[in-house]
Protein backbone atom coordinates (compact mmCIF):
# COMPACT_ATOMS: atom_id res chain seq x y z
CA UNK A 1 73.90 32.25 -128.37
CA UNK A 2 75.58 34.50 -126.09
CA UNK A 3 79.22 33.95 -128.14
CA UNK A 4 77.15 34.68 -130.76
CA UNK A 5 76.41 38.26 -129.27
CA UNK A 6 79.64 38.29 -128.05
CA UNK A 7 81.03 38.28 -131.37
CA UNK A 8 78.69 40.45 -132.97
CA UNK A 9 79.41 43.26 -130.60
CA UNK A 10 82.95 43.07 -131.11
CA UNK A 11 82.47 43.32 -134.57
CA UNK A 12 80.03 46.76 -134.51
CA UNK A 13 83.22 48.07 -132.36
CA UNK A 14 85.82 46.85 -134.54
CA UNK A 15 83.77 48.31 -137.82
CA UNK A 16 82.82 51.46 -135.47
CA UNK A 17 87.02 51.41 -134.22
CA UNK A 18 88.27 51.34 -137.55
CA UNK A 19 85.81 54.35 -139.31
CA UNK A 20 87.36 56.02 -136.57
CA UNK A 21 90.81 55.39 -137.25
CA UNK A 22 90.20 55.79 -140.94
CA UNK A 23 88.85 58.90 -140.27
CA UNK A 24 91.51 60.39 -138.09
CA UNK A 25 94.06 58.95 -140.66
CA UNK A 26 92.37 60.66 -142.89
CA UNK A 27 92.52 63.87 -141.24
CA UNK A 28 95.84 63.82 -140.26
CA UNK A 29 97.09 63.38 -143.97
CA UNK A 30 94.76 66.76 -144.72
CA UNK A 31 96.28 68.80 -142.15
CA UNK A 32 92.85 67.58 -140.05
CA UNK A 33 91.16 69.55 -142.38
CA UNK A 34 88.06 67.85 -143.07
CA UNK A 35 87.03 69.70 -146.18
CA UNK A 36 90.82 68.46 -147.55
CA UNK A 37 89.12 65.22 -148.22
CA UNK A 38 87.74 64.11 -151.80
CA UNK A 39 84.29 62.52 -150.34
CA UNK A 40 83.79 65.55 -148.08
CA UNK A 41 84.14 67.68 -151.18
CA UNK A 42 82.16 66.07 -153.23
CA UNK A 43 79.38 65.28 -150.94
CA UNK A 44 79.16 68.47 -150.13
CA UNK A 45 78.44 69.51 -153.54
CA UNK A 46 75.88 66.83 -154.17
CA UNK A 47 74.23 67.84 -151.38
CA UNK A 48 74.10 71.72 -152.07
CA UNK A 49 73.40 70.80 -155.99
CA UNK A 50 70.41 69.10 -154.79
CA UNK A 51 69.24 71.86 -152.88
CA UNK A 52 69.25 74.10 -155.61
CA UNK A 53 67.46 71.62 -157.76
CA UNK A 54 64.24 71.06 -155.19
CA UNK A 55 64.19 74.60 -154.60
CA UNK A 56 64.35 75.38 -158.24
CA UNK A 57 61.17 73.04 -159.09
CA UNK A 58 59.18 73.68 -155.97
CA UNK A 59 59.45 77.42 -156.71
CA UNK A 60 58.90 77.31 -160.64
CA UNK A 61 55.79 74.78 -159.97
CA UNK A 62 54.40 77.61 -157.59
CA UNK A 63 55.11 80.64 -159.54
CA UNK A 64 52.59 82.35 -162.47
CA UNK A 65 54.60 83.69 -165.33
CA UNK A 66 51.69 86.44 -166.02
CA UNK A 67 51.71 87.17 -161.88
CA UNK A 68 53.25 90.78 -161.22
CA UNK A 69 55.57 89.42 -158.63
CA UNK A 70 57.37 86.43 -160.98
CA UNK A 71 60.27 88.13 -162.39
CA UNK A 72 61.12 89.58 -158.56
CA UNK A 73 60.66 85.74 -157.22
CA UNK A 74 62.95 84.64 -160.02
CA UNK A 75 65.70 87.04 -159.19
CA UNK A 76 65.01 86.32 -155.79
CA UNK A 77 65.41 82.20 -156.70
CA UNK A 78 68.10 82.58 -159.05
CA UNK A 79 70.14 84.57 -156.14
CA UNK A 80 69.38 82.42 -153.07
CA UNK A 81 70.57 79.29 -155.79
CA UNK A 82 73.79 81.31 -156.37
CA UNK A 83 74.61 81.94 -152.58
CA UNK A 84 74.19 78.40 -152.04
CA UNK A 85 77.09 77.14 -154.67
CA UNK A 86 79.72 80.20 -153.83
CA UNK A 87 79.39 78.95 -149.95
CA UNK A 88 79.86 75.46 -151.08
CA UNK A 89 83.07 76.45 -153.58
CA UNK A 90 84.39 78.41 -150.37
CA UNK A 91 84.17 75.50 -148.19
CA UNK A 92 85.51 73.04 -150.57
CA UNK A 93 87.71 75.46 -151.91
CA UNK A 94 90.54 74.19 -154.34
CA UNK A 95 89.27 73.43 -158.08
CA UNK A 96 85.63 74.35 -156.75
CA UNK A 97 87.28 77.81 -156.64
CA UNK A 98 88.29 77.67 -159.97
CA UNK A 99 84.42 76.33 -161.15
CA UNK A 100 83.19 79.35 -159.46
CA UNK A 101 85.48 82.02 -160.62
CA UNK A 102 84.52 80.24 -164.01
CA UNK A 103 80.69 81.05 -163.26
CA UNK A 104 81.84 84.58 -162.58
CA UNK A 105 82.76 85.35 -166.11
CA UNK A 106 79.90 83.80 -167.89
CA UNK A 107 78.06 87.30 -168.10
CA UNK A 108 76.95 86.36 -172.22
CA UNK A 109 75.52 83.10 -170.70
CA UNK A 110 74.00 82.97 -167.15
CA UNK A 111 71.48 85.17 -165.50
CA UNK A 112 73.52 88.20 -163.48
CA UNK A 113 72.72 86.70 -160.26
CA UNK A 114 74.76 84.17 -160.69
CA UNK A 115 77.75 86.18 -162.26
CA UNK A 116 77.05 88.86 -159.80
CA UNK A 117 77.83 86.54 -156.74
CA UNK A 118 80.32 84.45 -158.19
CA UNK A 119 82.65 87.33 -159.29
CA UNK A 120 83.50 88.14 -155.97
CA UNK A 121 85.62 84.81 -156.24
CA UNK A 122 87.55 86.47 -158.99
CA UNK A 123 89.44 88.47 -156.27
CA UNK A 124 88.30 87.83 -152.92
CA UNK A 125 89.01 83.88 -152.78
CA UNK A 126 89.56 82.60 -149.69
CA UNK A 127 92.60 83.32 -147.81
CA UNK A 128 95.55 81.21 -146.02
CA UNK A 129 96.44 82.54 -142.49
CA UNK A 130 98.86 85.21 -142.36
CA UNK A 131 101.18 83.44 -140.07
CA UNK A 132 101.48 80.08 -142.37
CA UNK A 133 102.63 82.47 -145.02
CA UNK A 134 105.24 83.63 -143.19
CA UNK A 135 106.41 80.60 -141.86
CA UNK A 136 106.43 78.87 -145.45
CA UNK A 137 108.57 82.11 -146.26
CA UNK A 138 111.20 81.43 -143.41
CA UNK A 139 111.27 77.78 -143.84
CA UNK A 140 112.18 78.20 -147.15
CA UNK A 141 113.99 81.32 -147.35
CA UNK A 142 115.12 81.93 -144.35
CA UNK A 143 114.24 85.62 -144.23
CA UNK A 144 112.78 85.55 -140.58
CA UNK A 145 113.64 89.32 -139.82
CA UNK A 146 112.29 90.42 -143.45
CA UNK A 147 109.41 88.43 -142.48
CA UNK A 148 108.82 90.19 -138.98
CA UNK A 149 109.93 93.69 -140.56
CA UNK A 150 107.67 93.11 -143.62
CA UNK A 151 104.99 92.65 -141.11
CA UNK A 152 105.74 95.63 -139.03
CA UNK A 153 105.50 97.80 -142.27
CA UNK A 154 103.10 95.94 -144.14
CA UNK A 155 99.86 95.31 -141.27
CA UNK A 156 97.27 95.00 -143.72
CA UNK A 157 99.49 92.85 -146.13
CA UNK A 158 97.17 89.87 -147.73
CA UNK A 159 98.00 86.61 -149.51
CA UNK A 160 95.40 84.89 -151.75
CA UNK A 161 94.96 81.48 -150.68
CA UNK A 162 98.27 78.83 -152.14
CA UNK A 163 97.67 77.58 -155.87
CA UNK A 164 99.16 74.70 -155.24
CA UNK A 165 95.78 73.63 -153.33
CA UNK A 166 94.15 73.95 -156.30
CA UNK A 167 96.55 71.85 -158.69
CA UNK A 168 95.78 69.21 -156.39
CA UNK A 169 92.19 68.77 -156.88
CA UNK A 170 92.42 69.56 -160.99
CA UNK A 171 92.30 66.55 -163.33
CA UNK A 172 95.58 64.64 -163.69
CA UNK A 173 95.54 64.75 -167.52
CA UNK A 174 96.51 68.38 -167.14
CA UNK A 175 100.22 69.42 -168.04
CA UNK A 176 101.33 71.11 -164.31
CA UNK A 177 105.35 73.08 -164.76
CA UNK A 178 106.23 75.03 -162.32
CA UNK A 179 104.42 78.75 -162.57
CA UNK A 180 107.91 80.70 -162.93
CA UNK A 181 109.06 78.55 -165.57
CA UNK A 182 105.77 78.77 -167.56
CA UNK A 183 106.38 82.80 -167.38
CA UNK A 184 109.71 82.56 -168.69
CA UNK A 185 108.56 79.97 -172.00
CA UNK A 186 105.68 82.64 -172.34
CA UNK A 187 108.19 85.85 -172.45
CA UNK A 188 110.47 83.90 -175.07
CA UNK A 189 107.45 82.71 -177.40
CA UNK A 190 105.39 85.73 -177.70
CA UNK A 191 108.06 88.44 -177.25
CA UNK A 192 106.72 89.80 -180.70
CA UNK A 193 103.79 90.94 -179.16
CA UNK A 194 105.01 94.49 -177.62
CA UNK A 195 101.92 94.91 -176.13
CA UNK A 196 102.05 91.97 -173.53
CA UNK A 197 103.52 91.45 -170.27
CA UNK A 198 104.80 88.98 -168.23
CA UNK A 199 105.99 89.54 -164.72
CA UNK A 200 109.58 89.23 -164.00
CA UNK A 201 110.69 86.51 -161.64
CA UNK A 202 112.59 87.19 -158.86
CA UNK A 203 114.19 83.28 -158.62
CA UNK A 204 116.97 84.09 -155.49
CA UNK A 205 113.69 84.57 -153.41
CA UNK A 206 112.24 81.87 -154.98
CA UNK A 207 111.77 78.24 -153.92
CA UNK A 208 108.87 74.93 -154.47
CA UNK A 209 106.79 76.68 -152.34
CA UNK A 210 107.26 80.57 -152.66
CA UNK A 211 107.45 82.59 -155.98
CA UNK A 212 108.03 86.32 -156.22
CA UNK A 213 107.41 87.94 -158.83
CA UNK A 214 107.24 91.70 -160.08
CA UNK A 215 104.55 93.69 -158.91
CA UNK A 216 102.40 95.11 -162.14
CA UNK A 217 100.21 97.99 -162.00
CA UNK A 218 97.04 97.97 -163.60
CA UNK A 219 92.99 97.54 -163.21
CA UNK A 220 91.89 94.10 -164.01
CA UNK A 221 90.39 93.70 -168.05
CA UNK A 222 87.10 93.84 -167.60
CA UNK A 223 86.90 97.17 -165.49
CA UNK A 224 85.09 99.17 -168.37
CA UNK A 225 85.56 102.44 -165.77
CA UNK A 226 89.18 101.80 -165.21
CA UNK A 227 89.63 102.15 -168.98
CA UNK A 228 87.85 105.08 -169.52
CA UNK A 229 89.58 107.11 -166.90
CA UNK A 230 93.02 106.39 -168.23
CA UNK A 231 92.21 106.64 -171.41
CA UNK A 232 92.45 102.69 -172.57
CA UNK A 233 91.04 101.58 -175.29
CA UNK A 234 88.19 98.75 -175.27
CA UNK A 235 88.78 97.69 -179.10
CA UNK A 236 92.53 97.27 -178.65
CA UNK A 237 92.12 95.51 -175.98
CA UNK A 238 89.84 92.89 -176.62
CA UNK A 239 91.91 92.82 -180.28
CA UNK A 240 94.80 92.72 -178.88
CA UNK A 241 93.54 89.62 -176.27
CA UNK A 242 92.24 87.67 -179.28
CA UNK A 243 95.13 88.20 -181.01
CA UNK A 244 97.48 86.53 -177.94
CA UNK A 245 95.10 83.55 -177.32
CA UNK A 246 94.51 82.79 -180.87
CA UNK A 247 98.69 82.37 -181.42
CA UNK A 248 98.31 80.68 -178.34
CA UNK A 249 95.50 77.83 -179.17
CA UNK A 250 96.40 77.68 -183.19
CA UNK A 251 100.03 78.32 -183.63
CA UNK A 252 101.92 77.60 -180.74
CA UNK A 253 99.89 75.17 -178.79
CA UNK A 254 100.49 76.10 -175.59
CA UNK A 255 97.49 77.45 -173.52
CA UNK A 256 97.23 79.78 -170.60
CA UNK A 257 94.16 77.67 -168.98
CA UNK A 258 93.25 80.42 -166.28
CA UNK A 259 92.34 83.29 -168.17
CA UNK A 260 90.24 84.75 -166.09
CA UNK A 261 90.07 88.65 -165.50
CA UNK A 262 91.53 88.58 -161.95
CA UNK A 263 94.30 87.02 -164.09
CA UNK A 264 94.64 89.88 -166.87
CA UNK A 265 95.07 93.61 -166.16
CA UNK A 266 95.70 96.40 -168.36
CA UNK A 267 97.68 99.03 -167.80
CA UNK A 268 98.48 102.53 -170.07
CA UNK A 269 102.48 103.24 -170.49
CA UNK A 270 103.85 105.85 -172.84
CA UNK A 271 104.80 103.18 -174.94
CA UNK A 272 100.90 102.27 -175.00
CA UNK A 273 98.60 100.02 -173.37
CA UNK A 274 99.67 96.84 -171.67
CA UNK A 275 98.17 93.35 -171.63
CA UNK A 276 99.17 92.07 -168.36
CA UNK A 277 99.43 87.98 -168.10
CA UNK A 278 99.67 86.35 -164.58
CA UNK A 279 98.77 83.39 -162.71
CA UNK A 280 100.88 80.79 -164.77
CA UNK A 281 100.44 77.96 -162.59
CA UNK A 282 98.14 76.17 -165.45
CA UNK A 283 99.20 75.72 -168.87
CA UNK A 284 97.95 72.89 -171.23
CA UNK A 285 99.56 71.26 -174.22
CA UNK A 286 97.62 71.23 -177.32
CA UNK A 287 98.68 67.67 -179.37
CA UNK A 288 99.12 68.64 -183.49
CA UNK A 289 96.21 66.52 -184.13
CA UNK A 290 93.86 68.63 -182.22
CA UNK A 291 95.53 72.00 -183.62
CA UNK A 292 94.85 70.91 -187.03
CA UNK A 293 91.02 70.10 -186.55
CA UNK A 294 90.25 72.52 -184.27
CA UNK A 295 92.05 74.99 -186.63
CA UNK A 296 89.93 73.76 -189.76
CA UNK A 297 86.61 73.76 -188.11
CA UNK A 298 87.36 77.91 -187.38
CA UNK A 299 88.00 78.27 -190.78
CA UNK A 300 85.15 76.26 -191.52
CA UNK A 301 82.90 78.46 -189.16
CA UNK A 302 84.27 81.92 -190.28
CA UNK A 303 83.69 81.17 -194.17
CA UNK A 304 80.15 79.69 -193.08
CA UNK A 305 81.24 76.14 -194.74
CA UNK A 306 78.30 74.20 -193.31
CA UNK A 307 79.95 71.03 -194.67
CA UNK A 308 83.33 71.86 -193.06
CA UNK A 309 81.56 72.66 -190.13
CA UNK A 310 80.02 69.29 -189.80
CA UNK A 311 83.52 67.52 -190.87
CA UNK A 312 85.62 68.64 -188.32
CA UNK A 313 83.01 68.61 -185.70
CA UNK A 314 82.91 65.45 -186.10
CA UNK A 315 86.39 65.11 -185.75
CA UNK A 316 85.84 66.49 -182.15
CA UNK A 317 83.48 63.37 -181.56
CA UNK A 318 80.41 65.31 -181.98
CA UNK A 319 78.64 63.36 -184.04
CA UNK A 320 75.29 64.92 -185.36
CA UNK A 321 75.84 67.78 -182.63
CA UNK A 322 77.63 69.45 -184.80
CA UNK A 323 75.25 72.31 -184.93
CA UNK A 324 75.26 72.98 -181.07
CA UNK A 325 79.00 72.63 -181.46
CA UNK A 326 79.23 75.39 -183.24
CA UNK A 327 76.95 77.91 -181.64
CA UNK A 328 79.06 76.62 -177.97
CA UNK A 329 82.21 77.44 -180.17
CA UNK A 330 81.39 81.24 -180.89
CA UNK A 331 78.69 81.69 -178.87
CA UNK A 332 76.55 82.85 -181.84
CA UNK A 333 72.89 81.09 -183.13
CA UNK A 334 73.37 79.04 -185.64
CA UNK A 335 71.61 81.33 -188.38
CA UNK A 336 74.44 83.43 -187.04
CA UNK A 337 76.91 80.72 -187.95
CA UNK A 338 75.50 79.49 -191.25
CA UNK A 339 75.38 83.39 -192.81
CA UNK A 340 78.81 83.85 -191.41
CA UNK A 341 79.51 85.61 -188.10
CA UNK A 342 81.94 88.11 -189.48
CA UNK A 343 78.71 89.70 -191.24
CA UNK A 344 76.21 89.10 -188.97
CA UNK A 345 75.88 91.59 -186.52
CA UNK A 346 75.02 90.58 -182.90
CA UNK A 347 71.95 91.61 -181.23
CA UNK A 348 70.32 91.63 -178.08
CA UNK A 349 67.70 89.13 -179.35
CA UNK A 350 70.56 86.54 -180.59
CA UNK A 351 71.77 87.08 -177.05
CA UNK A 352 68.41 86.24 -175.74
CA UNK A 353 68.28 83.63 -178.01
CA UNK A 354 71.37 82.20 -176.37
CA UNK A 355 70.82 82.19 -173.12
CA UNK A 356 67.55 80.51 -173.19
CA UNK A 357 69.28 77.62 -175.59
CA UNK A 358 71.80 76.98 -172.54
CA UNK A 359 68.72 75.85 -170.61
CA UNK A 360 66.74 74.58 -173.40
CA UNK A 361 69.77 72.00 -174.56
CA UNK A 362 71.26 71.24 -171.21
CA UNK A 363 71.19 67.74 -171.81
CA UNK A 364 72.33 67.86 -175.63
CA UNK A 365 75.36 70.24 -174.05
CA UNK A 366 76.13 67.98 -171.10
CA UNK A 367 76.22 65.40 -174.06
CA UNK A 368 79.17 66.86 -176.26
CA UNK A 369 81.10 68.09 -173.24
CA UNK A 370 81.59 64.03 -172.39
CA UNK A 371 82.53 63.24 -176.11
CA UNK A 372 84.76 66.06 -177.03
CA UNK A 373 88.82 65.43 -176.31
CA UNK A 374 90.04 66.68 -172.98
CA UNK A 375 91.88 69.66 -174.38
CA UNK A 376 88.73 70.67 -175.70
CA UNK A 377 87.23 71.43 -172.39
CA UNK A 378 89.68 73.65 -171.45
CA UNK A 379 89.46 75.81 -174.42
CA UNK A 380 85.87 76.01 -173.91
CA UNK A 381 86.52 77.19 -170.70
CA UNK A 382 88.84 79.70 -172.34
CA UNK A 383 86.75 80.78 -174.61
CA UNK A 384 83.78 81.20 -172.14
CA UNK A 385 85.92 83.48 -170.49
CA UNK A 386 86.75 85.78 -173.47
CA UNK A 387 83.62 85.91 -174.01
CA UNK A 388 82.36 87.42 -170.59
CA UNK A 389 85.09 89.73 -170.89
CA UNK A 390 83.90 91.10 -173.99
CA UNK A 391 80.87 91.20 -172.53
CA UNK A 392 81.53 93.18 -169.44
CA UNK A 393 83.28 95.66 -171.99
CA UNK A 394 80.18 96.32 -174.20
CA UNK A 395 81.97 94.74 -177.33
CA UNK A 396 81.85 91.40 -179.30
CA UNK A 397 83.95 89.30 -181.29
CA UNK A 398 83.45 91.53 -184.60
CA UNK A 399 85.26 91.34 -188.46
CA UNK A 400 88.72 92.12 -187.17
CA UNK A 401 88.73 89.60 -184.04
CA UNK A 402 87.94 87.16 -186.88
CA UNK A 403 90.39 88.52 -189.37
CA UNK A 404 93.13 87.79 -186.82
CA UNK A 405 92.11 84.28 -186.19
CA UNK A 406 92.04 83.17 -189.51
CA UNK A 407 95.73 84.42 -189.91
CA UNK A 408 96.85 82.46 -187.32
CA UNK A 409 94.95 79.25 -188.65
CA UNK A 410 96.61 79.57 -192.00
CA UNK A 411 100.22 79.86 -190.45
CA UNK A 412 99.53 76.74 -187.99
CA UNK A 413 97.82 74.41 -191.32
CA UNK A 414 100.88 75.68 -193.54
CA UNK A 415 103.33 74.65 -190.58
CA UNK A 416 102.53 71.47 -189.96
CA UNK A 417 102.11 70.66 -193.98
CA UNK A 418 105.90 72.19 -194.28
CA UNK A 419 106.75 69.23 -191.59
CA UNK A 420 105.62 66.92 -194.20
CA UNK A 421 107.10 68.03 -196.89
CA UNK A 422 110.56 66.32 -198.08
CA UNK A 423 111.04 68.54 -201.33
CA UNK A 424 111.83 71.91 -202.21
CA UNK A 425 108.97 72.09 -204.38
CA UNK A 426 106.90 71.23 -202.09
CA UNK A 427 108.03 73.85 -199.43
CA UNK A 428 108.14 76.28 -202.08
CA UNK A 429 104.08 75.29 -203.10
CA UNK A 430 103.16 75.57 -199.51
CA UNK A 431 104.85 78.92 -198.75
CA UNK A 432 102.97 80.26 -202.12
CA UNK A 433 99.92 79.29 -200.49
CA UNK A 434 99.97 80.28 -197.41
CA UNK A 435 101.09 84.22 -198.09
CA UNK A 436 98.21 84.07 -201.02
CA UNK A 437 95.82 83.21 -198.30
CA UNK A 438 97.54 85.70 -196.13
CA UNK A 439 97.58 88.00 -199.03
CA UNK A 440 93.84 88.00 -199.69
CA UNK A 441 92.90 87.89 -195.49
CA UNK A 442 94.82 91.25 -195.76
CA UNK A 443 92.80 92.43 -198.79
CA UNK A 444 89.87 91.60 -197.19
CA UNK A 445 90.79 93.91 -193.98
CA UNK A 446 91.62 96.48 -195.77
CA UNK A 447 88.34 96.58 -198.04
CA UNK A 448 86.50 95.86 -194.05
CA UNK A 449 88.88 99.35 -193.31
CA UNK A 450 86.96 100.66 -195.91
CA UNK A 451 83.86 100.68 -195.68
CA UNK A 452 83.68 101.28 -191.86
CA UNK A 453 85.56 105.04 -192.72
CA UNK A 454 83.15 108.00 -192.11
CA UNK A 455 83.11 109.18 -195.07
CA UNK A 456 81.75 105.73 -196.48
CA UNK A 457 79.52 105.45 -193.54
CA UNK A 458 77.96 109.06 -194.29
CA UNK A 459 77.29 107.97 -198.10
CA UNK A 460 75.86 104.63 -197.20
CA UNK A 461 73.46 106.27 -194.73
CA UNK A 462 72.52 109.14 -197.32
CA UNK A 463 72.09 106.61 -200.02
CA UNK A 464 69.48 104.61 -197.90
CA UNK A 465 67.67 107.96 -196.67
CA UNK A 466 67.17 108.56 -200.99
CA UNK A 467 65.85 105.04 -201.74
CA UNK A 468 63.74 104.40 -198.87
């Protein structure tokens, strides 16, 4: 009996010994950082996701929609919920960073208490200590006295906490190159676009660890006020924005993941105004299979094909979600979709409509986002985030935005058909039918040109004032 106890007690202190040593191994591989570890993470935003559930249902049971009071308590719930998950993103920091800065941008979707609180993520992450900074710098530059004389110059000099925590709690599947690499593939494929720019790299002060890169003036994209004092405009912006991430996604296949508007500024030149790209830590790789789907549903959803819709939806692996699929994909109701959202204008109410359908299907949504490919995710993502943007600068995805993305469908279906094709004939049939397509997209701008022209506008008005 007593060996018995004997070895019982030496068992609680060899299981008790050895959570002990796990958990200082554990630490020590972090940096004995706590919050470096994937169950501490995690757990932590379990717990604080629970929180926010109770409090959301103990609240909602109490309040009386007809009470005075209920949409302050709301506000009031909806903001107490939001503190809770930006204090747990800070503490876990890493990718929970990135899932805030996400919930930052969703202006279109989520109530502003939310997008309020989170934005502050956008540009006031949190920070590494000054002094590892500058050690990582002399380590592996070896510029101690620019170091100490940058500090001398430079006291209230700040750097943004390092990416490269954040690439290390992302997904694996995701295609990681090294940031100043990614810039210079960007420069070289979209040097057509005069109106984008892509911080020079400064690579004999750069190392694994370090990158320095040109400094770019500018006021981040979605600083309406910033625009209208130096005389930006909002249209050719969010044109010319559409424009880079549709080549991007249809034609080129190669995806700036982070698009966030900490991550784009604009800037006015004499030459005109400036899209400034940077942060190009995360890129993903589109495969051709995904391109050509994902490129036929658009087309599908611009010309209000209904069947195409459901087709190539279900090429995603939405099965008979295909609806929801495409209201998520242009964040547009689906009487929107079906009439064709080139000539249905957006309204308040459809916005409405919206964001009470993110709550309403929550579990149908939660549904597609497990089916649909990886890379879809991320263009989701992507497309969330144009979508705030255009929000927080008054506008929408209107004719032209459209106009642009069909072009760049029909040049990425017509390239990969040339791949096929092992005749001249055949090249020669699908060059003919691409610039037709092109031909009549162009048409169709120009007649858009049209009637949007004063003039037009002033007899369309008159002629309704006669006949009503």
């Amino acid at each position: 009996m007593r060996s018995r106890k004997l070895l019982l007690k030496l068992f609680r202190i060899g299981v008790i010994g050895s959570s002990v040593a796990g958990a200082v191994f554990l630490l020590q591989q972090n940096d004995w950082n706590p919050s470096s570890i994937g169950a501490v993470r995690f757990g932590r935003a379990a717990y604080a996701a629970v929180r926010v559930a109770v409090d959301y249902k103990l609240t909602k049971r109490m309040l009386d929609p007809n009470d005075p009071s209920y949409q302050k308590e709301t506000s009031n719930l909806h903001l107490r919920s939001a503190l809770r998950l930006r204090d747990m993103c800070c503490a876990n920091g890493g990718a929970f960073i990135k899932v805030g800065q996400h919930i930052g941008s969703l202006e279109y979707l989520l109530p502003m208490e939310y997008v309020n609180t989170m934005k502050v993520l956008l540009d006031k992450a949190p920070e590494s200590k000054l002094e590892d900074l500058y050690r990582v710098i002399e380590e592996d530059l070896g510029l101690k006295f620019l170091v100490h004389t940058m500090a001398w110059f430079f006291p209230d000099f700040q750097y943004i906490w390092l990416a490269e925590e954040t690439k290390k709690n992302l997904p694996k599947e995701l295609d990681f190159i090294q940031e100043g690499h990614n810039c210079e593939r960007v420069s070289r494929m979209f040097k057509k676009f005069d109106f984008l720019k892509i911080p020079k790299i400064y690579w004999n002060l750069t190392s694994e660890r370090v990158l320095t890169m040109e400094f770019c003036e500018g006021g981040r994209v979605d600083n309406l006020e910033y625009m209208r004092e130096h005389h930006i405009s909002v249209s050719e912006v969010t044109k010319n924005l559409g424009k880079l991430y549709s080549e991007m996604i249809f034609v080129q296949g190669y995806v700036h993941c982070d698009p966030h508007p900490g991550n784009v500024f604009v800037n006015k030149t004499p030459q005109g105004t400036q899209v400034i790209l940077l942060d190009h830590g995360l890129y993903q790789m589109l495969t051709d299979d995904f391109r050509m789907n994902y490129s036929k549903l658009w087309i599908s959803l611009i010309n209000a094909d209904v069947d195409g819709i459901k087709k190539y939806a279900e090429a995603m692996n939405c099965g008979n979600l295909h609806g929801l699929f495409a209201c998520m994909l242009t964040a547009r109701s689906w009487k929107a979709v079906s009439a064709g959202i080139d000539k249905h204008e957006f309204s308040e109410a459809e916005g409405q409509e919206i964001k009470e359908n993110a709550a309403n299907y929550f579990i149908e949504i939660t549904d597609i986002l497990n089916r649909v490919p990886r890379q879809m995710l991320l263009i989701l993502k992507t497309n969330d985030v144009l979508r705030g943007i255009e929000s927080s600068l008054k506008t929408r995805a209107n004719a032209t935005s459209f106009i642009n993305m069909s072009r760049c469908c029909v040049r990425a279906l017509a390239q990969e058909e040339l791949k096929r094709c092992r005749t001249l004939y055949c090249k020669l049939r699908v060059w003919t039918s691409q610039h037709s397509q092109l031909f009549k997209i162009s048409l169709y701008e120009f007649y858009m040109w049209c009637v949007s022209t004063p003039l037009v506008l002033y007899f369309t008005h008159r002629k309704k004032q006669l006949y009503s």
